[in-house]
Protein backbone atom coordinates (compact mmCIF):
# COMPACT_ATOMS: atom_id res chain seq x y z
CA UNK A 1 45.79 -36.57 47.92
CA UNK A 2 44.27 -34.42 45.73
CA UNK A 3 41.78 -35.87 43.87
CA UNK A 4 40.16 -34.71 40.85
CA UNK A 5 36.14 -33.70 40.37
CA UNK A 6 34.06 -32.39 37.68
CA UNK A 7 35.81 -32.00 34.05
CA UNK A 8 36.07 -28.02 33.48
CA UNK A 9 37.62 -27.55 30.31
CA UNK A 10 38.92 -29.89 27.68
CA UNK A 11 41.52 -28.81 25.08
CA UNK A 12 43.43 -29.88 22.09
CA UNK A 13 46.30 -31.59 24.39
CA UNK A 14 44.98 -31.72 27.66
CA UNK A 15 42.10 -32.13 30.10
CA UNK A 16 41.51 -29.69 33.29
CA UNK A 17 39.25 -30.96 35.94
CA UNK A 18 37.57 -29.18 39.08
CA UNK A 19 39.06 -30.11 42.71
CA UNK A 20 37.98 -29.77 46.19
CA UNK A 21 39.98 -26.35 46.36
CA UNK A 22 38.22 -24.04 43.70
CA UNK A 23 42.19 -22.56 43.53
CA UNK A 24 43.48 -25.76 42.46
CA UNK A 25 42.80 -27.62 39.27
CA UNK A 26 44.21 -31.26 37.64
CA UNK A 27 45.68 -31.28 34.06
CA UNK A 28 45.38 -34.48 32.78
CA UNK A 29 47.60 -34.95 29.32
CA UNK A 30 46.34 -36.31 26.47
CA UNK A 31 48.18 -38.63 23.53
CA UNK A 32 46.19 -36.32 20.91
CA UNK A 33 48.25 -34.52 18.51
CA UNK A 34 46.80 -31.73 16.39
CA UNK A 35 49.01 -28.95 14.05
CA UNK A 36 47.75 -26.64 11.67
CA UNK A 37 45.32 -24.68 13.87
CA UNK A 38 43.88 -28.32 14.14
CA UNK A 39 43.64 -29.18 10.70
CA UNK A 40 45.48 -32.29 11.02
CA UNK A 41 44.98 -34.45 13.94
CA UNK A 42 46.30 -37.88 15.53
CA UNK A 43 47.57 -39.46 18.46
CA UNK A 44 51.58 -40.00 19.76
CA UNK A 45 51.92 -42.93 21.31
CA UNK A 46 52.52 -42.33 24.89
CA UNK A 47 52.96 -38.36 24.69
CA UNK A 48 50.69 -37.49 27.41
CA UNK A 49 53.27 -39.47 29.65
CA UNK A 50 56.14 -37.69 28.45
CA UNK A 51 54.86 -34.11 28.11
CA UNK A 52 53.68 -34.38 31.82
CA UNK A 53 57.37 -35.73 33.03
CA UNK A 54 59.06 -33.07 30.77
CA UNK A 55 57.07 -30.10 32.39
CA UNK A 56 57.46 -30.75 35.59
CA UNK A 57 61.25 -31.70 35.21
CA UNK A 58 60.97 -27.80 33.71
CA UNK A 59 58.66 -26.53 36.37
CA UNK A 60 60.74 -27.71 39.09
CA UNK A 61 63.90 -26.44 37.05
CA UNK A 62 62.12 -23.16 36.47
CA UNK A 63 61.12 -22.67 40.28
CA UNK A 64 64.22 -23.52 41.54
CA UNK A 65 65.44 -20.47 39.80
CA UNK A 66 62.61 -17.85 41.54
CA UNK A 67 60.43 -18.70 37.88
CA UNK A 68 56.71 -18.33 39.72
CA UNK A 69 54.93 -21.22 37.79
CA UNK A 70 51.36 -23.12 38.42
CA UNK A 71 52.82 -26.43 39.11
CA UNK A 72 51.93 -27.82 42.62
CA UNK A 73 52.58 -31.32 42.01
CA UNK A 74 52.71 -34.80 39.89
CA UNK A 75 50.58 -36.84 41.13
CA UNK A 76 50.74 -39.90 37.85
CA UNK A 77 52.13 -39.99 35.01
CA UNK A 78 49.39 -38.01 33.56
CA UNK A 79 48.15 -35.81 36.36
CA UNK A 80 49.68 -32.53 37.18
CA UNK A 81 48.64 -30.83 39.81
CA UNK A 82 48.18 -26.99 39.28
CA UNK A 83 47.09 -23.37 40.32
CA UNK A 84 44.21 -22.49 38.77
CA UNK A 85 44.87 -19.27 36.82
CA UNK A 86 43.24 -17.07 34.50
CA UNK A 87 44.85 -17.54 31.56
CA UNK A 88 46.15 -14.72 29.37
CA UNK A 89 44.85 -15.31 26.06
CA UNK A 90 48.74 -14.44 24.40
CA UNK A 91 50.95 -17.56 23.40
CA UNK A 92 54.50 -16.22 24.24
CA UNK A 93 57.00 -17.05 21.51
CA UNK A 94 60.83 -16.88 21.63
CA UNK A 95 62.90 -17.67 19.00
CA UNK A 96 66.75 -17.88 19.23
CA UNK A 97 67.03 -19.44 15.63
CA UNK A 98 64.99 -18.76 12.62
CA UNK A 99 62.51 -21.91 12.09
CA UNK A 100 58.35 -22.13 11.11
CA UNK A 101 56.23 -19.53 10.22
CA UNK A 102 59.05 -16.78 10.45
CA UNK A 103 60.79 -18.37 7.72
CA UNK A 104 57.88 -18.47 5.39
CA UNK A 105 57.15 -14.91 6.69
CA UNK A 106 60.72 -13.62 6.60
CA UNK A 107 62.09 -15.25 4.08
CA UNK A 108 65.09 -16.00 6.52
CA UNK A 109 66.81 -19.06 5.88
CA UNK A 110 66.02 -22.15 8.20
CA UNK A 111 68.33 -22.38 11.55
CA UNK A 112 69.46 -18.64 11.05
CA UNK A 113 70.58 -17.18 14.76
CA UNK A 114 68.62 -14.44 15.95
CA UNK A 115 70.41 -11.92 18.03
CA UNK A 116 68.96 -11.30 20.56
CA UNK A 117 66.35 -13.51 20.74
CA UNK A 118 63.17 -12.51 19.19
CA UNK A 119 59.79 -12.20 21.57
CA UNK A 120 56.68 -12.56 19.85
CA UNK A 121 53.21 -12.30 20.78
CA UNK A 122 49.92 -14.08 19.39
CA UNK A 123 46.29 -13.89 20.08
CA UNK A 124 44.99 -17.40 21.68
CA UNK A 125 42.31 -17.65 18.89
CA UNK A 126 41.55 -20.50 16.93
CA UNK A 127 38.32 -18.95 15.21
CA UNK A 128 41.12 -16.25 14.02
CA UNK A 129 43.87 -18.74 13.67
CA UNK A 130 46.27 -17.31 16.17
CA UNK A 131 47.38 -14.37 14.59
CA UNK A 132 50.68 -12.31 15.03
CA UNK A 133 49.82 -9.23 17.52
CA UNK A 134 51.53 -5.81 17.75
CA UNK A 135 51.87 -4.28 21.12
CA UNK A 136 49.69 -1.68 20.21
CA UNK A 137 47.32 -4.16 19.32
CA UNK A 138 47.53 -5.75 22.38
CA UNK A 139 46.79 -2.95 23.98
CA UNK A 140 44.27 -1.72 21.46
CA UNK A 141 42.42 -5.45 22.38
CA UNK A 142 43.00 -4.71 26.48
CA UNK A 143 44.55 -8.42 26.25
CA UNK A 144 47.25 -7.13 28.86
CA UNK A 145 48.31 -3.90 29.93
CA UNK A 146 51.82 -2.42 29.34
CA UNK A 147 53.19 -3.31 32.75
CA UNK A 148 52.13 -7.14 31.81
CA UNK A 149 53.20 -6.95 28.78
CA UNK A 150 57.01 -5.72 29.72
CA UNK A 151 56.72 -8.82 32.58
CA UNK A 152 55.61 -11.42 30.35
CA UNK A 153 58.66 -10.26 28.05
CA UNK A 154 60.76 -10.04 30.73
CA UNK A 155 60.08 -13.79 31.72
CA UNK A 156 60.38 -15.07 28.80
CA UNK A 157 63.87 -13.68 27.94
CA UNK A 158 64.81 -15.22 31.67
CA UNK A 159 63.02 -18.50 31.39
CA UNK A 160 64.62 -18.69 26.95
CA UNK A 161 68.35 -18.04 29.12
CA UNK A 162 67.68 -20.90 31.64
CA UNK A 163 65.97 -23.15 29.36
CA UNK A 164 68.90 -22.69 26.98
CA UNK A 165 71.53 -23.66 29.62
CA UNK A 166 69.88 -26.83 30.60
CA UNK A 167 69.30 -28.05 26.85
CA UNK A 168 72.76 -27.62 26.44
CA UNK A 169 73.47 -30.01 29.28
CA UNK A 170 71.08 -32.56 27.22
CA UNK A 171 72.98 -31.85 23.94
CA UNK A 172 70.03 -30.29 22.14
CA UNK A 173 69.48 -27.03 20.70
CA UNK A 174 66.55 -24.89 21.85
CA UNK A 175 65.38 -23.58 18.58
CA UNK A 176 62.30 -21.95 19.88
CA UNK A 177 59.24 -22.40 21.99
CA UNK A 178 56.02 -20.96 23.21
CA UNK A 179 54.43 -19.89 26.76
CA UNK A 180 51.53 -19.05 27.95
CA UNK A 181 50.61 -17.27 31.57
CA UNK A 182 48.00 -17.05 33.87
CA UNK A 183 46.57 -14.36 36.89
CA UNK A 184 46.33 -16.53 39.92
CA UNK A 185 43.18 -15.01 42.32
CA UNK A 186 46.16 -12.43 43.61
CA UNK A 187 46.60 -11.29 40.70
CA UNK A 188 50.49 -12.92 40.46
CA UNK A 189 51.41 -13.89 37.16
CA UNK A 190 52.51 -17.47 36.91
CA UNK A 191 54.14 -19.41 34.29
CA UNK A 192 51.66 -21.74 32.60
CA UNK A 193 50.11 -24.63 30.49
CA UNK A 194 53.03 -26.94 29.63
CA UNK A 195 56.99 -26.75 28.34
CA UNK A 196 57.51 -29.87 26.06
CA UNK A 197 57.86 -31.15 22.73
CA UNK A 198 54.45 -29.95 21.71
CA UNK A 199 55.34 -26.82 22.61
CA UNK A 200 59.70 -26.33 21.69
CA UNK A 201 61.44 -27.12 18.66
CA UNK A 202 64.62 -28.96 19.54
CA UNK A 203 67.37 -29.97 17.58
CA UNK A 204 69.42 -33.05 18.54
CA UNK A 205 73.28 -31.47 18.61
CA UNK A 206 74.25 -34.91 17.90
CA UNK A 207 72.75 -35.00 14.27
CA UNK A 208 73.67 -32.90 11.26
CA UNK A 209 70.83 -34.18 8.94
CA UNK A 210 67.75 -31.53 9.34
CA UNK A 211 65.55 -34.35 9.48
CA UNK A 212 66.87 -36.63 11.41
CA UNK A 213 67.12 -34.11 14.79
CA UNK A 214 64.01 -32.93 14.76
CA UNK A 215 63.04 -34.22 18.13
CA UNK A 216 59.81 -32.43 18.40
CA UNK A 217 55.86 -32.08 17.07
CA UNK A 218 57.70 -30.99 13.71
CA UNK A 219 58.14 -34.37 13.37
CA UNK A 220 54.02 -34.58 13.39
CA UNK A 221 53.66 -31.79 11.14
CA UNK A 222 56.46 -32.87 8.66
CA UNK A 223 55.24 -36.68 8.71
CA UNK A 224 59.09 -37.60 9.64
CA UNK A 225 58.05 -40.41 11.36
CA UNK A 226 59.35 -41.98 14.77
CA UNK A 227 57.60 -38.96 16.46
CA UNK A 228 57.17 -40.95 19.55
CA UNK A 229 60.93 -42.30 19.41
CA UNK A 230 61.73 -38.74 19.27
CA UNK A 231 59.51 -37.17 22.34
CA UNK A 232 61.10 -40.25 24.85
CA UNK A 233 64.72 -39.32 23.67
CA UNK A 234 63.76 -35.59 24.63
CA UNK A 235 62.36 -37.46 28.17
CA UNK A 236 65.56 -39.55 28.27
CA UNK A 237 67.98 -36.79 28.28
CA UNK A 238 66.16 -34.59 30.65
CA UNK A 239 65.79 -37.16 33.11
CA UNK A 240 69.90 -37.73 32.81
CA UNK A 241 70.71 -34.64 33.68
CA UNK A 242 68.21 -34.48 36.29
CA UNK A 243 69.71 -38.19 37.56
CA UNK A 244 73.18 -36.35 37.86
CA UNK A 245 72.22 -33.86 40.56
């Protein structure tokens, strides 16, 4: 059993701590909730538990489909075993309907398709509030070079296809969602940090009122209330279709 050693790092949703294996780290999630670059802040009852089942229901989903990821294993309900990787300091964003920030940006109208899916790229800064980076920027910055930065677009349009099947199965739109990735000590890069409700908006197909199928953070940011409720029907509906393999 792995078993985890000196805390390295400790984030907004999660802890990483030191193992045995310098190539091997533990995330440990977190029920803290932050939104607005951090600006507001609580706790979800219970989140850390669900985040960590819903990622590694989507690692193993992922990797069972030739995704490279950092998962290794799940060893509690808060404990996922992982890679260590050098993260690349872009958050990965693909959108397949118009939601957020590109609506206030766009002026596009809330739940608008977008065809094909748009692929966007921001700077993992809080001090500069994680702006919106060009290509040439990102080159301009040397945050990845252009063969990266075609791979990282590349997986995301194949992991936004997969991930869009298997919501379907669960009766819930994938709205959008962000990824990051990480160098392992090869040089590989693997799919990172976590897929979950922190980190997706999903719409529950079932519902035709906006707010009542948000099953995500936007419930957080939005104060809809019965965030919790909403992050263990997310869990729930994964772990059916997972049940019926």
């Amino acid at each position: 059993m792995v078993e985890r050693q000196a805390k390295l790092y400790e984030g907004k949703a999660k802890i990483v701590y030191a193992t045995a294996d310098p190539n091997i780290v533990i995330s440990y999630f977190k029920d803290d909730a932050t939104a607005f670059n951090a600006q507001k802040r609580g706790q979800i009852a219970d989140k850390g538990v669900v985040n960590c089942k819903v990622a590694t229901h989507l690692f193993q989903l992922l990797e069972s489909q030739g995704v490279k990821t950092h998962w290794l294993e799940t060893p509690s309900d808060r404990e996922m075993v992982v890679r260590a990787v050098n993260i690349i300091p872009l958050e990965v964003v693909v959108r397949n309907l118009a939601a957020g920030s590109l609506c206030k940006q766009t002026g596009l109208a809330l739940g608008t398709p977008l065809t094909p899916p748009l692929v966007e790229f921001y700077y993992k800064n809080d001090d500069l509030g994680d702006p919106l980076l060009t290509r040439d920027r990102i080159r301009a910055m040397n945050l990845a070079d252009e063969a990266q930065i075609h791979e990282l677009t590349r997986l995301a349009g194949e992991i936004n296809t997969l991930l869009q099947t298997f919501f379907q199965r669960c009766q819930i739109t994938l709205v959008d969602f962000k990824l990051e990735f990480g160098l392992d000590q090869t040089g590989q890069i693997l799919l990172a940090d976590e897929i979950s409700p922190d980190t997706c908006r999903l719409w529950d197909q079932a519902k035709s009122d906006q707010a009542e199928r948000v099953l995500d953070k936007d419930r957080f940011r939005q104060d809809l209330g019965n965030v919790a409720e909403a992050y263990q029907e997310v869990l729930k509906r994964i772990l059916a279709q997972v049940n019926l393999k």
